[in-house]
Protein backbone atom coordinates (compact mmCIF):
# COMPACT_ATOMS: atom_id res chain seq x y z
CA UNK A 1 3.04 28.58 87.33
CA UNK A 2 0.01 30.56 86.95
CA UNK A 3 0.51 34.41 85.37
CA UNK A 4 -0.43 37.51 87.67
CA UNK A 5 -1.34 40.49 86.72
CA UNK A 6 -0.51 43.44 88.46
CA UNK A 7 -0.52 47.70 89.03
CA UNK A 8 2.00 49.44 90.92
CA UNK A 9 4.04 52.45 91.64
CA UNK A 10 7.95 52.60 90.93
CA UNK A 11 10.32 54.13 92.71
CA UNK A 12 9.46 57.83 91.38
CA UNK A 13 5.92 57.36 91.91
CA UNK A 14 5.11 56.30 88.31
CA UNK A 15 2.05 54.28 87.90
CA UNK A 16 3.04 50.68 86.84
CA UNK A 17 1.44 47.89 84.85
CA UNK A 18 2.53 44.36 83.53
CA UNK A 19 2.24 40.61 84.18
CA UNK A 20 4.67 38.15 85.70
CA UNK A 21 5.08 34.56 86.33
CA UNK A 22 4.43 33.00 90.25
CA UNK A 23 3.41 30.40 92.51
CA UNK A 24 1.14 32.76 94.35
CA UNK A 25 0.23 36.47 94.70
CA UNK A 26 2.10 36.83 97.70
CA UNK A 27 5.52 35.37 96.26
CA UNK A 28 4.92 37.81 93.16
CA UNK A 29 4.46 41.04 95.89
CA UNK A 30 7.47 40.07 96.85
CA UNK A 31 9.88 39.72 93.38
CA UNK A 32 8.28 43.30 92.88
CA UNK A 33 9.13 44.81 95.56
CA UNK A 34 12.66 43.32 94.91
CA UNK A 35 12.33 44.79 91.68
CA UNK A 36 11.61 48.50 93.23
CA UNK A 37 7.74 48.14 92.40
CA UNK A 38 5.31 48.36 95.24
CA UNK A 39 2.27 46.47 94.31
CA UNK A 40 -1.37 48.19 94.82
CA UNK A 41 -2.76 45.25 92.69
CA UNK A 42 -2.29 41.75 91.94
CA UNK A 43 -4.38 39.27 90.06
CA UNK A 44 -4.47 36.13 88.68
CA UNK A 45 -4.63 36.93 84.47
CA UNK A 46 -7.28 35.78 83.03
CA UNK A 47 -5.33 34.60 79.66
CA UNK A 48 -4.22 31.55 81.62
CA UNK A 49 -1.76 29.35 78.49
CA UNK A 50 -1.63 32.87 76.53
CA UNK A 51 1.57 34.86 75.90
């Protein structure tokens, strides 16, 4: 699965950065907004095979 990059805000507002594994940026908005993040940016990583 290709790695996504992404920047969101938490529940308390906090600004929130990280990368997670997907199928597709849409699938990943989802798991982090199940995970209390709401996505403002989401990106295929560039360090595809790196981790």
């Amino acid at each position: 699965m290709p790695l996504f990059e992404y920047t969101g805000l938490d529940k308390l507002g906090r600004k929130v950065s990280g990368r997670i594994d997907g199928p597709g940026s849409g699938l990943v908005c989802q798991q982090l907004r199940e995970r209390g993040i709401f996505p403002t940016e989401v990106h295929e990583s560039s360090l595809v095979g790196v981790r």
